[in-house]
Protein backbone atom coordinates (compact mmCIF):
# COMPACT_ATOMS: atom_id res chain seq x y z
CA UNK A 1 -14.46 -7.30 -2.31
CA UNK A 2 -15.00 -3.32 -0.99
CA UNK A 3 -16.79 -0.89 -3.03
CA UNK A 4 -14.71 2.01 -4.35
CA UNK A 5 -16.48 3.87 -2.10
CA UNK A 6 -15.58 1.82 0.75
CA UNK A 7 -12.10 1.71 0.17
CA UNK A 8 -12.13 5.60 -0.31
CA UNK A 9 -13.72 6.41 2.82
CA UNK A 10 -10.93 4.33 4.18
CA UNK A 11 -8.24 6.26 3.20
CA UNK A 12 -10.09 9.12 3.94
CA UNK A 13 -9.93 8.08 7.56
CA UNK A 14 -6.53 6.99 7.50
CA UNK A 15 -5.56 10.19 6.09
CA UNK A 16 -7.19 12.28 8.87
CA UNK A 17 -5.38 10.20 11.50
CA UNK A 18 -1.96 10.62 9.71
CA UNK A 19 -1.31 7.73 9.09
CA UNK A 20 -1.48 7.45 5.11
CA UNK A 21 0.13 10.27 2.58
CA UNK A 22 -1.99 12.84 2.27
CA UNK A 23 -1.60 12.30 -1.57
CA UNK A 24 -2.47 8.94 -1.93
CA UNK A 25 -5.33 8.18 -4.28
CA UNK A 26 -7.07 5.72 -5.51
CA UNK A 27 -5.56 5.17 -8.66
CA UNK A 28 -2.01 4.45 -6.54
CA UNK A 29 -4.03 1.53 -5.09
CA UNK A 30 -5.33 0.19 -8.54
CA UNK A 31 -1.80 0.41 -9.83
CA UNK A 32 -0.93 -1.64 -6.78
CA UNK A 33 -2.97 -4.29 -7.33
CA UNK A 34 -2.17 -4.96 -11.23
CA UNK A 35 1.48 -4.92 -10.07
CA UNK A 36 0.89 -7.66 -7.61
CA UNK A 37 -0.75 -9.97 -9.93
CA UNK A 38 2.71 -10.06 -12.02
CA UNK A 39 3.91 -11.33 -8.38
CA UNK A 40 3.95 -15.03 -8.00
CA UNK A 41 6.91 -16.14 -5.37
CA UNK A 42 6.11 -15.66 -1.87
CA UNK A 43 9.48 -13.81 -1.25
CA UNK A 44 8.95 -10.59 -3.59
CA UNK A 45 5.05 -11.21 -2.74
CA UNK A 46 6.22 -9.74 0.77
CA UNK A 47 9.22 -7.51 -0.09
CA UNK A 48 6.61 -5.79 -2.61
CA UNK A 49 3.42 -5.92 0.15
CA UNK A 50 6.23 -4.30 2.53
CA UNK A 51 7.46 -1.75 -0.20
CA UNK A 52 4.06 -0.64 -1.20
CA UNK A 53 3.02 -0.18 2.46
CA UNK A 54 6.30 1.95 3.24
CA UNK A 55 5.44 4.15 0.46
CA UNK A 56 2.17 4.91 1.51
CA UNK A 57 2.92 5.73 5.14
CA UNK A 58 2.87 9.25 5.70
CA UNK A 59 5.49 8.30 8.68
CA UNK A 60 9.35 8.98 7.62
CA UNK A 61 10.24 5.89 9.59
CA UNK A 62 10.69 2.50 7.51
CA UNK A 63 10.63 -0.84 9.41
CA UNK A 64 13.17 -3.11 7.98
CA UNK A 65 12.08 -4.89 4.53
CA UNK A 66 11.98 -8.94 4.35
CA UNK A 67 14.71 -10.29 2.87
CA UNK A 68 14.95 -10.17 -1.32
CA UNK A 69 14.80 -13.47 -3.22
């Protein structure tokens, strides 16, 4: 598993290339990941993986979700 520090320096980079909200912090990512383990079904599993994604782009565009359960 990444250090905190690892996974900061990550979005560090991704925010200088634009391509994560320039708001994001760590904490969102923590929340994340207690959400997901609620998620069991492989359906939601990827309609939440695709939500969280989405609202971390710092793009306005939105690919298409997979389908809901």
């Amino acid at each position: 598993m990444a250090s905190a520090g690892s996974v900061a320096k990550l979005a560090r980079l991704a925010k200088e290339s634009g391509d994560l909200r320039p708001d994001f912090a760590l904490d969102d990512l923590v929340l994340v990941l207690m959400a997901n383990g609620g998620i069991h079904a492989a359906s939601p599993a990827r309609r939440f993986a695709a939500l969280v994604i989405q609202a971390f782009r710092a793009s306005p565009t939105h690919p298409p979700l997979p389908p809901g359960s």
